[in-house]
C-alpha atoms as a PDB file:
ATOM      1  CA  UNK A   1     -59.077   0.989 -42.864  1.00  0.00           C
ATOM      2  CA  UNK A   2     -56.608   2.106 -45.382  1.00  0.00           C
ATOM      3  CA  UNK A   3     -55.402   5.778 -45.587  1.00  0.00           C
ATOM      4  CA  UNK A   4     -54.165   6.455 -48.984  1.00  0.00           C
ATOM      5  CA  UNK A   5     -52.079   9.146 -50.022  1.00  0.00           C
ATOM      6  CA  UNK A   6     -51.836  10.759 -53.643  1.00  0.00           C
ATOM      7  CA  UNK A   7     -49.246  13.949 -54.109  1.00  0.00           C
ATOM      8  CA  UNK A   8     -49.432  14.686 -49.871  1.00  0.00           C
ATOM      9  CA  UNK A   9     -52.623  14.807 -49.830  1.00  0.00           C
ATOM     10  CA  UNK A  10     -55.458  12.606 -48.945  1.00  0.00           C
ATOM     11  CA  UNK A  11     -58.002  11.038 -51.502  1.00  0.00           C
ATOM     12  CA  UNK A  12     -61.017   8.361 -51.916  1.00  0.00           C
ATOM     13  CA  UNK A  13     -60.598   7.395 -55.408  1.00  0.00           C
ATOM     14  CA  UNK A  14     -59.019   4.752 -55.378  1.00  0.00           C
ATOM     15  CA  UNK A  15     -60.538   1.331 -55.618  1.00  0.00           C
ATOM     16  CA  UNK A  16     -58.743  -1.700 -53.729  1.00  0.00           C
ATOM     17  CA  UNK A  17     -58.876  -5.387 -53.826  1.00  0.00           C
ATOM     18  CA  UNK A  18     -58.110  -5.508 -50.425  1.00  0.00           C
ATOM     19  CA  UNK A  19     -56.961  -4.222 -47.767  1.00  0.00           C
ATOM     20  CA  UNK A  20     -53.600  -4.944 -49.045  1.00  0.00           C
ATOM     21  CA  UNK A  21     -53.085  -4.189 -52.699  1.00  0.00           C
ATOM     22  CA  UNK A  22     -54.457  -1.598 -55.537  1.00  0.00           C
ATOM     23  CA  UNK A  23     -56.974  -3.356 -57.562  1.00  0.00           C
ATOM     24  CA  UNK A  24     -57.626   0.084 -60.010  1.00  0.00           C
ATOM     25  CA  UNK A  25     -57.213   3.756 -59.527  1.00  0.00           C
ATOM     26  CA  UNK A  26     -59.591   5.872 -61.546  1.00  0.00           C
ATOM     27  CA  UNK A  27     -58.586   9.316 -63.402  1.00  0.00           C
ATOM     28  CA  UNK A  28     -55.068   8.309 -64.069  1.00  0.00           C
ATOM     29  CA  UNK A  29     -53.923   9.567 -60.833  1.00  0.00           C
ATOM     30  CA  UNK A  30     -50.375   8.240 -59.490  1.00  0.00           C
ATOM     31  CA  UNK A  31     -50.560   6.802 -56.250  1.00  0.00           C
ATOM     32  CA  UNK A  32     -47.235   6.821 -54.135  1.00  0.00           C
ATOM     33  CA  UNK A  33     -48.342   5.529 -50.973  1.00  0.00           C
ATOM     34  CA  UNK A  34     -50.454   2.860 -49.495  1.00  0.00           C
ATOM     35  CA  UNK A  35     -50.801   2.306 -45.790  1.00  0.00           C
ATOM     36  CA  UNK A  36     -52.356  -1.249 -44.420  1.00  0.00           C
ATOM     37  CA  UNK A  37     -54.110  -1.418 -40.912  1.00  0.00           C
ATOM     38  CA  UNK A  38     -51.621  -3.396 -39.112  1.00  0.00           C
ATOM     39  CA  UNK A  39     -51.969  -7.181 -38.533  1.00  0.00           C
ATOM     40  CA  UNK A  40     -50.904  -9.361 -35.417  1.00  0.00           C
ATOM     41  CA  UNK A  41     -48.112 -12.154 -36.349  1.00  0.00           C
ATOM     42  CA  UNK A  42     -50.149 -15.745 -35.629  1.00  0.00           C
ATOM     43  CA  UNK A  43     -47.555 -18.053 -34.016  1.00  0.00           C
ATOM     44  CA  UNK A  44     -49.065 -21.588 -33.271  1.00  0.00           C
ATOM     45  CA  UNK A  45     -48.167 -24.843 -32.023  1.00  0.00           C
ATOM     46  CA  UNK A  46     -44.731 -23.672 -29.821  1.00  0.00           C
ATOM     47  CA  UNK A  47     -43.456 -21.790 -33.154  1.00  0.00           C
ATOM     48  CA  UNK A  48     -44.291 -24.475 -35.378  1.00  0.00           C
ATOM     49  CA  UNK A  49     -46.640 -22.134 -38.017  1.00  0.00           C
ATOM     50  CA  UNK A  50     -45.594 -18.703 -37.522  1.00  0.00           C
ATOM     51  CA  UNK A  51     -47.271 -15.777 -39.769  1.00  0.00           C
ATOM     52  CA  UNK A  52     -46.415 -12.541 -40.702  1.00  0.00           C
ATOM     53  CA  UNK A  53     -49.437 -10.560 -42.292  1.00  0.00           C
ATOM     54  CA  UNK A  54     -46.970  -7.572 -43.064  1.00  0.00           C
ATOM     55  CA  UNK A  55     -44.829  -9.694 -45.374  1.00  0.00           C
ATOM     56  CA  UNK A  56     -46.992 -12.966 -45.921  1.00  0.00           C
ATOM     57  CA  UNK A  57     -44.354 -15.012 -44.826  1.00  0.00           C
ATOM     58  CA  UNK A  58     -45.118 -18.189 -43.683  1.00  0.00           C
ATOM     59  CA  UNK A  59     -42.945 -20.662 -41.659  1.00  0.00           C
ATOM     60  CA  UNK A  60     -43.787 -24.470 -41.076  1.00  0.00           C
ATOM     61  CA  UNK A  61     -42.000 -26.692 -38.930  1.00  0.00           C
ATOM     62  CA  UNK A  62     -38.948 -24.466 -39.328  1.00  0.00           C
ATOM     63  CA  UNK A  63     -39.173 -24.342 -43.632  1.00  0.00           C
ATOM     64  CA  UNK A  64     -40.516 -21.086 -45.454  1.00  0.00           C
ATOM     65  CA  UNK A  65     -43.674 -21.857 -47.466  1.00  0.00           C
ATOM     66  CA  UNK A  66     -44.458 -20.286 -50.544  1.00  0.00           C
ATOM     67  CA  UNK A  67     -48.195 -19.713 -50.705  1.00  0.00           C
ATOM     68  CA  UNK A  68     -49.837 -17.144 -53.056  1.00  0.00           C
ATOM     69  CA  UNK A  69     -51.965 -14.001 -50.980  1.00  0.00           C
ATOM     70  CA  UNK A  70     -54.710 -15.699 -51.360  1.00  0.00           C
ATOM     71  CA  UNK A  71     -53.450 -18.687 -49.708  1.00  0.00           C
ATOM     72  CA  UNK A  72     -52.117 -17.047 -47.743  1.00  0.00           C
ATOM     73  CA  UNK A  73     -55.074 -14.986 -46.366  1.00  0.00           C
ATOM     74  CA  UNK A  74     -57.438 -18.113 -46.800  1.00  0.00           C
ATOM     75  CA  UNK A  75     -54.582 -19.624 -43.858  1.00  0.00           C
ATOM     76  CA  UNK A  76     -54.363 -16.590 -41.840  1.00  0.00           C
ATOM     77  CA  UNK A  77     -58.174 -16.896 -40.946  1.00  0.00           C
ATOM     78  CA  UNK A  78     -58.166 -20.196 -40.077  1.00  0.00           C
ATOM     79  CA  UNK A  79     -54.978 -19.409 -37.920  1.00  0.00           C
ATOM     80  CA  UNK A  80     -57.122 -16.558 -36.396  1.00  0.00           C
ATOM     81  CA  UNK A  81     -59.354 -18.860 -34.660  1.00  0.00           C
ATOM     82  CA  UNK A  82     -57.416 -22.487 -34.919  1.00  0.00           C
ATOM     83  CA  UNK A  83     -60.195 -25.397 -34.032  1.00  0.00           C
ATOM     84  CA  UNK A  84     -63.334 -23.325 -35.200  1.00  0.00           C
ATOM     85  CA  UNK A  85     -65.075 -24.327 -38.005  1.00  0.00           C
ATOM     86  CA  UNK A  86     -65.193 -21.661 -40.613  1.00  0.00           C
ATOM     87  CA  UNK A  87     -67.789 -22.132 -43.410  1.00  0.00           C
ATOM     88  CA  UNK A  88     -67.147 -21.773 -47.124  1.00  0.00           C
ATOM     89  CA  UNK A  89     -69.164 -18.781 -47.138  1.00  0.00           C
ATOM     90  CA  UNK A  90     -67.281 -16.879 -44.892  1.00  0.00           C
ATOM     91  CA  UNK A  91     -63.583 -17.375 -45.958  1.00  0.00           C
ATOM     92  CA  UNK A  92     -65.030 -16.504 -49.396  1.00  0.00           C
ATOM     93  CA  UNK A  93     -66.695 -13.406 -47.538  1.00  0.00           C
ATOM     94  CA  UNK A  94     -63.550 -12.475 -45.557  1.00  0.00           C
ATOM     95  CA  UNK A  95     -61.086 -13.115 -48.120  1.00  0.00           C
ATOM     96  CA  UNK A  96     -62.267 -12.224 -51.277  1.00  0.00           C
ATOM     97  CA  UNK A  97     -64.704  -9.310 -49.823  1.00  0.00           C
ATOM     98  CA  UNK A  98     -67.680 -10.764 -52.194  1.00  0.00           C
ATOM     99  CA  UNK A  99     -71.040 -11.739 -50.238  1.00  0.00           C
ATOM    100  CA  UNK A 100     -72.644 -14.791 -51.805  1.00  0.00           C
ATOM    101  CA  UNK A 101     -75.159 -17.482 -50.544  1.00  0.00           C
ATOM    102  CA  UNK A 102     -73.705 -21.017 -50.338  1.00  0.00           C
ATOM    103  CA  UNK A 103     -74.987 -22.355 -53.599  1.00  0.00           C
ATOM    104  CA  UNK A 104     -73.647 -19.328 -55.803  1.00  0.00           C
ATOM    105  CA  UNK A 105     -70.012 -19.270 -54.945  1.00  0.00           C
ATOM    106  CA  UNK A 106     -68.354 -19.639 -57.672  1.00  0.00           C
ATOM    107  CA  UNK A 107     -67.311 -23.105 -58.467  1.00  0.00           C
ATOM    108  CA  UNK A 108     -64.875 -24.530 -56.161  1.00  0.00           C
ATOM    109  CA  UNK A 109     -63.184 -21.561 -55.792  1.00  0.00           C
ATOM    110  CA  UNK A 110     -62.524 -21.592 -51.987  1.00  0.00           C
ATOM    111  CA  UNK A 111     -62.434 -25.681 -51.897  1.00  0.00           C
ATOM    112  CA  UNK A 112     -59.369 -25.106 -54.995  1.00  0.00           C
ATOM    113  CA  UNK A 113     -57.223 -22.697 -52.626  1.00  0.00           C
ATOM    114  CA  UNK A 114     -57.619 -24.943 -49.673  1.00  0.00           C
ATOM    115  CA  UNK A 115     -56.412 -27.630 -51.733  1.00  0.00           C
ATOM    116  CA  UNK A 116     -53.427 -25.405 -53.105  1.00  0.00           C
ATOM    117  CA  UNK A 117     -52.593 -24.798 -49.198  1.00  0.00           C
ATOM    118  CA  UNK A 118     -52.992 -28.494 -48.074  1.00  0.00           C
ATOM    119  CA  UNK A 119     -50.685 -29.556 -51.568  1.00  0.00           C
ATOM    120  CA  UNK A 120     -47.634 -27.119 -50.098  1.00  0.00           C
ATOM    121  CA  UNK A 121     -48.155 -27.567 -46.173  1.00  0.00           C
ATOM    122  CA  UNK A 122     -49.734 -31.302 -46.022  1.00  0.00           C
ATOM    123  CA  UNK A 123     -52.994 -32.653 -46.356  1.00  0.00           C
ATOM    124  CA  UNK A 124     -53.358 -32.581 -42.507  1.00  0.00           C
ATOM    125  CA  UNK A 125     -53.166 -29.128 -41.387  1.00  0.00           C
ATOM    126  CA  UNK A 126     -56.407 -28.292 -42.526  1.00  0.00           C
ATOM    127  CA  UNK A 127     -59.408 -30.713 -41.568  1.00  0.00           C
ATOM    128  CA  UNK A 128     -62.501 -30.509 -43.982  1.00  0.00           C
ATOM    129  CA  UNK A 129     -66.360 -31.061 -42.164  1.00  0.00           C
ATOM    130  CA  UNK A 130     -68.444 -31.861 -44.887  1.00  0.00           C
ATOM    131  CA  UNK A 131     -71.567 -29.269 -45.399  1.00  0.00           C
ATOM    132  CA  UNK A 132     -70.122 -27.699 -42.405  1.00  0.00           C
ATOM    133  CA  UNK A 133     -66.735 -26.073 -43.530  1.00  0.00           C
ATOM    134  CA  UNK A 134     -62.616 -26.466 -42.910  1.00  0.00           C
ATOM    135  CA  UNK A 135     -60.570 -25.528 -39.847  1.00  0.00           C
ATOM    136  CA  UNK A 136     -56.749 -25.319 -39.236  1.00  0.00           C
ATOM    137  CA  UNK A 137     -56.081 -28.372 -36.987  1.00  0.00           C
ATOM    138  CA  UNK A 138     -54.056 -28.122 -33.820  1.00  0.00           C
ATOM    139  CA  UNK A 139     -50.754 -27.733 -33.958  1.00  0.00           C
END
């Protein structure tokens, strides 16, 4: 849930991306304040991934890693539930707020941003089960 507030006052016209940042605001009207529903840190492994929803900072085996918000929120729920298998359709679902059925996603797009996370963290933090989905290995 995301309270939004335009002038002190309350209003519903504003569309977002997610639950995180303005996608569009309709009828030219300035917003100065955007409030996030808070988000638990993840800290796996003994400290070894640590994240921070509130700033999407990310720290690996002691070294900040740059990811982009997607990345970022495409790691944060696999670090939700570390060992489950989440399918393609629901990271898409979850992080880009779209519903689609397995064979209209568009093109790679979730397999690209895993790849983009694996490329920056290593290739073995996240453990692909074909036709099944991807989970964050244990740490």
């Amino acid at each position: 849930m995301i309270k939004k507030v335009l002038d002190g006052k309350f209003s519903s016209s504003i569309s977002f991306w997610n639950e995180n940042r303005i996608y569009k605001s309709g009828g030219g009207i300035h917003m100065k304040y955007v409030f996030p529903e808070y988000k638990e840190n993840v800290v796996l492994g003994n400290g070894k991934l640590q994240l921070n929803p509130m700033s999407y900072q990310v720290i690996y085996e002691g070294k900040e890693i740059d990811l982009t918000p997607r990345e970022f929120e495409v790691l944060y729920l696999l670090a939700l539930k570390p060992n489950w298998v989440m399918p393609k359709t629901n990271i898409y679902h979850s992080v880009w707020g779209i519903h689609y059925h397995d064979n209209q996603i568009p093109y790679r797009t979730v397999e690209y941003v895993i790849w983009k996370i694996r490329k920056k963290m290593g290739y073995d933090i996240i453990e692909t089960l074909v036709n099944v989905g991807y989970r964050l290995k244990k740490l």
